[in-house]
N, C-alpha and C. Protein backbone atom coordinates (compact mmCIF):
# COMPACT_ATOMS: atom_id res chain seq x y z
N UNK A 1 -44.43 7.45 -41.76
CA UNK A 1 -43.06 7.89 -42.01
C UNK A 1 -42.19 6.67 -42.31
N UNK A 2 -41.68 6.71 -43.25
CA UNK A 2 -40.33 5.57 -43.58
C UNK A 2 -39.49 5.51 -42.59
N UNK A 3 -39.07 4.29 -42.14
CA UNK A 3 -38.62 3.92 -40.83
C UNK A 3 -36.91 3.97 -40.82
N UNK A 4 -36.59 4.41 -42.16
CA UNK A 4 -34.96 5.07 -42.38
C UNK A 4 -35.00 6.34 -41.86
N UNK A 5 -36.36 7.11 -42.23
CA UNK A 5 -36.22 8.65 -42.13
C UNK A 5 -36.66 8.93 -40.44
N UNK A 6 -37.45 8.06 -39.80
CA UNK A 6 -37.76 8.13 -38.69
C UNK A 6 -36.49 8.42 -37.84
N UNK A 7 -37.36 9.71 -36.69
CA UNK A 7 -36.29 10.13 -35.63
C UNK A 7 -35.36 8.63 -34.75
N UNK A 8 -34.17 8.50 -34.83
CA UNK A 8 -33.37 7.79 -33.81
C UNK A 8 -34.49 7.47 -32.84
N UNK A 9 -35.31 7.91 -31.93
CA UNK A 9 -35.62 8.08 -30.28
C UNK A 9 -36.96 7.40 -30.66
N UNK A 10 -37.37 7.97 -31.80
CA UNK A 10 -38.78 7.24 -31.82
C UNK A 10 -38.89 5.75 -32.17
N UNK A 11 -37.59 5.65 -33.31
CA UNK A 11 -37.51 4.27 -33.41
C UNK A 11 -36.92 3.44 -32.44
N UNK A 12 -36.05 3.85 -31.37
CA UNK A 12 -35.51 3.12 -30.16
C UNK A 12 -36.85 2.79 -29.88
N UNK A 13 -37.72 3.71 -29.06
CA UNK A 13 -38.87 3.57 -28.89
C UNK A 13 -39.89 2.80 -29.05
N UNK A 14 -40.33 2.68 -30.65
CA UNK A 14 -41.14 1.88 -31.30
C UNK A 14 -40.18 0.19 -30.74
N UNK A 15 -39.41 -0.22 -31.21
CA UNK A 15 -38.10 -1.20 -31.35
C UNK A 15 -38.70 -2.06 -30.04
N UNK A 16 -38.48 -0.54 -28.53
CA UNK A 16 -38.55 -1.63 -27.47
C UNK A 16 -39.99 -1.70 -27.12
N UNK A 17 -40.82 -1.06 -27.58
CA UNK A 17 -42.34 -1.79 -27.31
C UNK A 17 -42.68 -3.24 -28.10
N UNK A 18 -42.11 -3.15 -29.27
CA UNK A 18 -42.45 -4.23 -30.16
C UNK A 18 -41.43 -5.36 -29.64
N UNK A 19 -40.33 -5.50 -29.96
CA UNK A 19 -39.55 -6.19 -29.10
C UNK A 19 -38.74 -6.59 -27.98
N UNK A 20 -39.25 -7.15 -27.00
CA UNK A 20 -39.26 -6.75 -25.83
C UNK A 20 -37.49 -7.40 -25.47
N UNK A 21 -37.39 -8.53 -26.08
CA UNK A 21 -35.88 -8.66 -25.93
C UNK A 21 -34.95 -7.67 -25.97
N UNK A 22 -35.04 -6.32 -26.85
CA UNK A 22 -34.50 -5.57 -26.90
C UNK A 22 -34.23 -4.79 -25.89
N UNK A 23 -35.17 -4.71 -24.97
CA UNK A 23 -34.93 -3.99 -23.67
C UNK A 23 -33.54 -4.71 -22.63
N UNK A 24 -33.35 -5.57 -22.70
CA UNK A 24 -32.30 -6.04 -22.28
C UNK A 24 -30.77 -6.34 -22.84
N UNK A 25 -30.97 -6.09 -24.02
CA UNK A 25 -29.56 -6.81 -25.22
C UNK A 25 -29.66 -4.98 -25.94
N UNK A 26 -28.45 -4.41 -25.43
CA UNK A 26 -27.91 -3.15 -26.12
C UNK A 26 -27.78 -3.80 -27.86
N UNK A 27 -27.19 -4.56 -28.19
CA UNK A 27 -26.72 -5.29 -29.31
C UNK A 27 -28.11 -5.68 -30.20
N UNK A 28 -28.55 -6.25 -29.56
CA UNK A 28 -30.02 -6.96 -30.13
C UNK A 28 -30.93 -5.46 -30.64
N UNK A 29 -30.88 -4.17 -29.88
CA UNK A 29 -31.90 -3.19 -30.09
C UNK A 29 -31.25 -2.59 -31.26
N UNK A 30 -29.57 -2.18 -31.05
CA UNK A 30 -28.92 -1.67 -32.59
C UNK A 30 -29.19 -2.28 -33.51
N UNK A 31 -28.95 -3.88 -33.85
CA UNK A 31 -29.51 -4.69 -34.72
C UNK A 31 -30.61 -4.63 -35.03
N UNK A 32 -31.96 -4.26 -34.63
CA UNK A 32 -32.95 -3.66 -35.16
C UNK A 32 -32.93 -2.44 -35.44
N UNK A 33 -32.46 -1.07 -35.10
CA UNK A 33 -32.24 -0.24 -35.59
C UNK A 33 -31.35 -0.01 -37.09
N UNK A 34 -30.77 -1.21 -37.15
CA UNK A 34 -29.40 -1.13 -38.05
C UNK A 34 -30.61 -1.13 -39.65
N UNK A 35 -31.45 -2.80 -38.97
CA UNK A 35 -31.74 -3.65 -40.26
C UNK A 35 -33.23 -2.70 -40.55
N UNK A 36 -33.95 -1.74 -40.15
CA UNK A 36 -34.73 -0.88 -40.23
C UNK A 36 -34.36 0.14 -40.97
N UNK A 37 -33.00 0.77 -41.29
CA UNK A 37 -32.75 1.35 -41.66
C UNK A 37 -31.48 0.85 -42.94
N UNK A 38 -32.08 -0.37 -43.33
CA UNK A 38 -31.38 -0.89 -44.88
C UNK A 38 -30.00 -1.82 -44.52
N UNK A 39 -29.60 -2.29 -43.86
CA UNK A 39 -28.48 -2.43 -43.04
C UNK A 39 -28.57 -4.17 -43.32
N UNK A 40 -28.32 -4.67 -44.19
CA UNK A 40 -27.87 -6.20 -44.18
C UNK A 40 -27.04 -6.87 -43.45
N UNK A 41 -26.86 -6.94 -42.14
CA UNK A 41 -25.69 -7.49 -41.26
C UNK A 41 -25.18 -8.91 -42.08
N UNK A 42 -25.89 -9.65 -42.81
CA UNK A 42 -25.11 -10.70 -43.51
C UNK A 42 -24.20 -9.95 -44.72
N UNK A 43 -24.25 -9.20 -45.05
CA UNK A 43 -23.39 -8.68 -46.03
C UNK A 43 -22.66 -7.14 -45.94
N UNK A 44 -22.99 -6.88 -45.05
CA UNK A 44 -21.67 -5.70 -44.78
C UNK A 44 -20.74 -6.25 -44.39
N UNK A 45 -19.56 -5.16 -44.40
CA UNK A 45 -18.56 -5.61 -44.26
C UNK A 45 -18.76 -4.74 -42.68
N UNK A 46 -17.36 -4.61 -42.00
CA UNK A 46 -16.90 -3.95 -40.65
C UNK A 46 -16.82 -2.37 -41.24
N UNK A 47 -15.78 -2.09 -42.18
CA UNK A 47 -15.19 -0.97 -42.88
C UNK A 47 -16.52 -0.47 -43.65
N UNK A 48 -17.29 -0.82 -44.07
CA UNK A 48 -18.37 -0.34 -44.66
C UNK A 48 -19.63 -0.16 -43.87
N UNK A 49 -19.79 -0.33 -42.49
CA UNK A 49 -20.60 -0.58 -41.56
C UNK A 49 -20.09 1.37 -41.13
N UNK A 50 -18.57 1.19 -40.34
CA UNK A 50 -18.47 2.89 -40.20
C UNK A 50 -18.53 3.49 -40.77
N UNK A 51 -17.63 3.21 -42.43
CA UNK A 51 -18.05 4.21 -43.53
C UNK A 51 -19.65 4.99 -42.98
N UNK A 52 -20.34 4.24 -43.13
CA UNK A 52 -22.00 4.56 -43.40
C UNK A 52 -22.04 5.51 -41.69
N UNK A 53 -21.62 4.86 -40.59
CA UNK A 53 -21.97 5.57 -39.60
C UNK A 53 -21.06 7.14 -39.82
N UNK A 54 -19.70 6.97 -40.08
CA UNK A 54 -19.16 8.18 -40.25
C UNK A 54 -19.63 9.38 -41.22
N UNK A 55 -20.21 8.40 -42.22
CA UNK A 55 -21.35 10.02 -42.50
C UNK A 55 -22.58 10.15 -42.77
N UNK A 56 -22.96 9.88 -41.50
CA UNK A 56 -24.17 10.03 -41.04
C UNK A 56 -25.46 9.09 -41.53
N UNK A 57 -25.08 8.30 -42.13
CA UNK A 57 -26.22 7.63 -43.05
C UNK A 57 -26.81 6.57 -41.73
N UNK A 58 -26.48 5.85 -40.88
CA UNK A 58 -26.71 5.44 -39.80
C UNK A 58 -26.10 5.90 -38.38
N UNK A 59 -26.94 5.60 -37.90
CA UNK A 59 -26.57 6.45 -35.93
C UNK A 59 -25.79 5.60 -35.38
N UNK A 60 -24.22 6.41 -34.76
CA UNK A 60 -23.57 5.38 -34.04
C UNK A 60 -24.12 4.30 -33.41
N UNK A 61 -23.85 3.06 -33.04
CA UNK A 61 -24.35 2.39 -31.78
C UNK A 61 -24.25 3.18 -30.27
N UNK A 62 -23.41 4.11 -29.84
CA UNK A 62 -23.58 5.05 -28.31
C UNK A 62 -25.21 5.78 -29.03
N UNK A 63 -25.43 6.30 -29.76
CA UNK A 63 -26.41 6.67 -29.88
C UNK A 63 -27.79 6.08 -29.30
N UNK A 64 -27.50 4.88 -29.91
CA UNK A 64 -28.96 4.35 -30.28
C UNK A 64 -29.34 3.43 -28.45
N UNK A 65 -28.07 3.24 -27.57
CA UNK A 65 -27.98 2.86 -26.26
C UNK A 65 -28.48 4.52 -25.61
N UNK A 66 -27.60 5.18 -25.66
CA UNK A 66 -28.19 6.24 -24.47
C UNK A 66 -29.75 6.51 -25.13
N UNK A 67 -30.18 6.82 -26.58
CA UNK A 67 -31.49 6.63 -26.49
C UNK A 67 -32.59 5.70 -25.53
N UNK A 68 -31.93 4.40 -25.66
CA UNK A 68 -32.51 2.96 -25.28
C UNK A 68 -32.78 3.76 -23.51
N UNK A 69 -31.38 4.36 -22.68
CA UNK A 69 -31.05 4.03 -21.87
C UNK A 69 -32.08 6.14 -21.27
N UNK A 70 -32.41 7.02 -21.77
CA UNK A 70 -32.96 7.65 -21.74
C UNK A 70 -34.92 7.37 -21.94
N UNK A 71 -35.25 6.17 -22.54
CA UNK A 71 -36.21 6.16 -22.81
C UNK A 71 -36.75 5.04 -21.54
N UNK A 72 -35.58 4.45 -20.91
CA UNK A 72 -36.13 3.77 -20.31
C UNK A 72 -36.27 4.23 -18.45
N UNK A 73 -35.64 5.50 -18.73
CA UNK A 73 -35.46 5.84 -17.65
C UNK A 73 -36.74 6.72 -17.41
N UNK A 74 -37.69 7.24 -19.28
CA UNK A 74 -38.89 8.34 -18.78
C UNK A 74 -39.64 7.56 -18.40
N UNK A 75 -39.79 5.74 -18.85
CA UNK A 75 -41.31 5.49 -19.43
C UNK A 75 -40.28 4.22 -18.43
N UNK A 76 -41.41 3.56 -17.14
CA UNK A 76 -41.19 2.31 -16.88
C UNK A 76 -41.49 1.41 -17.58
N UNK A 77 -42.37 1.35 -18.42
CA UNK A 77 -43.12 0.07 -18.96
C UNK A 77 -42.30 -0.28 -20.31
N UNK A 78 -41.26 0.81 -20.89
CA UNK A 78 -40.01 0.36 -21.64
C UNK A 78 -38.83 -0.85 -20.96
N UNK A 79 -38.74 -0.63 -19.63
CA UNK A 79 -37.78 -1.15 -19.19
C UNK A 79 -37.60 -2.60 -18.60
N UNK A 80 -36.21 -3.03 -19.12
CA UNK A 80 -36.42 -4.96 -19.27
C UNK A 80 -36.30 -5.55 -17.85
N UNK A 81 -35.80 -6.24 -17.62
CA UNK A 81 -35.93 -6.93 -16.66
C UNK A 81 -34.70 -7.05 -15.61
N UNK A 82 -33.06 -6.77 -16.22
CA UNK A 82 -32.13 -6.05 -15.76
C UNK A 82 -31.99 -4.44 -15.05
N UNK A 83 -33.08 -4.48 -15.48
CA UNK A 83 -33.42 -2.45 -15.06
C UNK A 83 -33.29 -2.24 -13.47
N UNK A 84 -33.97 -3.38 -12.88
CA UNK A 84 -34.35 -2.95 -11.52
C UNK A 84 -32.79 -3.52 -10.40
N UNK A 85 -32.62 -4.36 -11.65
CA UNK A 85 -31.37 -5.22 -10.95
C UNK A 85 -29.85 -4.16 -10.84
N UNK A 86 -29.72 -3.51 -11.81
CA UNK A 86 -28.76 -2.41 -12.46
C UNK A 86 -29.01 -1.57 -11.36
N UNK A 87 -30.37 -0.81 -11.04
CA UNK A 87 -30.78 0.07 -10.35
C UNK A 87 -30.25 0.00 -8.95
N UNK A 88 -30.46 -1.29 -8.26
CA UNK A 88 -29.96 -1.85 -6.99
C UNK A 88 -28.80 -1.46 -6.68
N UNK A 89 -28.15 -2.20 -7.90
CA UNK A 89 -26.49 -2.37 -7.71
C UNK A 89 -25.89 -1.25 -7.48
N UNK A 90 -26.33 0.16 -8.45
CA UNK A 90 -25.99 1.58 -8.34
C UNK A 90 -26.09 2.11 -7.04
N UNK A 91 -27.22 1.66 -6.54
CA UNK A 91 -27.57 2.58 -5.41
C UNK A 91 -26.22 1.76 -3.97
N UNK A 92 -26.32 0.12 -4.28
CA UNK A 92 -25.14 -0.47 -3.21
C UNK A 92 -23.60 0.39 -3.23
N UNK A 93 -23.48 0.72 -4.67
CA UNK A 93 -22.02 0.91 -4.99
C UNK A 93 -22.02 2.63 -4.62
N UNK A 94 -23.14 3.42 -4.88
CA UNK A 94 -22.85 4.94 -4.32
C UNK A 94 -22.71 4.71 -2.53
N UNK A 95 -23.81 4.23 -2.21
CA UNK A 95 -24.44 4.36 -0.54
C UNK A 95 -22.26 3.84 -0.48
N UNK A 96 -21.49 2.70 -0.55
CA UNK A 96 -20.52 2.65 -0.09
C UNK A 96 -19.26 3.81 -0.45
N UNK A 97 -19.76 3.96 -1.93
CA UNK A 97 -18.71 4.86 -2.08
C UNK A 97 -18.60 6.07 -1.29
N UNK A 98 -20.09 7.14 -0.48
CA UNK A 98 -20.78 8.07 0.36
C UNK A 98 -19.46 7.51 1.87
N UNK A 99 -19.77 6.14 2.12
CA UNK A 99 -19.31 5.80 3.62
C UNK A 99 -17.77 5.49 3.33
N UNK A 100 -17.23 5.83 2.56
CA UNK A 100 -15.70 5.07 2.34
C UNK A 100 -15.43 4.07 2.56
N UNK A 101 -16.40 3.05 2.13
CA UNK A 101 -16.30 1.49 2.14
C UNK A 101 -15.95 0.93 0.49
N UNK A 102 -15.19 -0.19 0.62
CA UNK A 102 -14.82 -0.50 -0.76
C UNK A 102 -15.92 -1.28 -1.18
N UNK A 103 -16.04 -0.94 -2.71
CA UNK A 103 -17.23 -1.07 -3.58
C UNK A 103 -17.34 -2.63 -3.71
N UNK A 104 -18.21 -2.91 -3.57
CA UNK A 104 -18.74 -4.68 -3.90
C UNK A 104 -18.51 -4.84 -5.58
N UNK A 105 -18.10 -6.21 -5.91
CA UNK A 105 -18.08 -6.10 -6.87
C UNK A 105 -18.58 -7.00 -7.08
């Protein structure tokens, strides 16, 4: 399958097995999604970057993160190295928010 026409999820997918930096850099994984799908970041402009997302010709960037951020939540062996660290922090900041203690920051 041509990797323009390829589903969003599969190419998040493909993206963070092959590049593993991507599992950590939201920015770094769109940027491969972008330039996979025809996307010259040296020569677009800003205004011509949404043009293209506003109709539909490329997937917002929220897209292509909650993909990232859904795929890494089915499959551990997607997930970077911030994952477990993120994970922690969530669980410190509910368990206080549960006891009415102010949230660590």
């Amino acid at each position: 399958m041509d990797n323009q026409r390829e589903p969003i999820k599969k190419s998040v997918e493909r993206i963070l097995r092959a590049h593993l930096s991507t599992r950590d850099s939201d920015m770094l994984l769109i940027y491969y999604v972008y330039r996979e799908r025809g996307i010259n970041t040296d020569k677009i402009t800003a205004t011509q970057l949404l043009e293209r997302i506003s109709k539909g010709e490329i997937p917002p960037p929220d897209s292509v993160t909650r993909y990232r951020r859904m795929a890494q939540e089915d499959r551990p062996e997607l997930r970077g190295k911030n994952y477990e660290i993120r994970a922690r922090r969530e669980e410190t900041i509910v368990a206080a928010l549960r006891e009415g203690e102010e949230v660590p920051l």
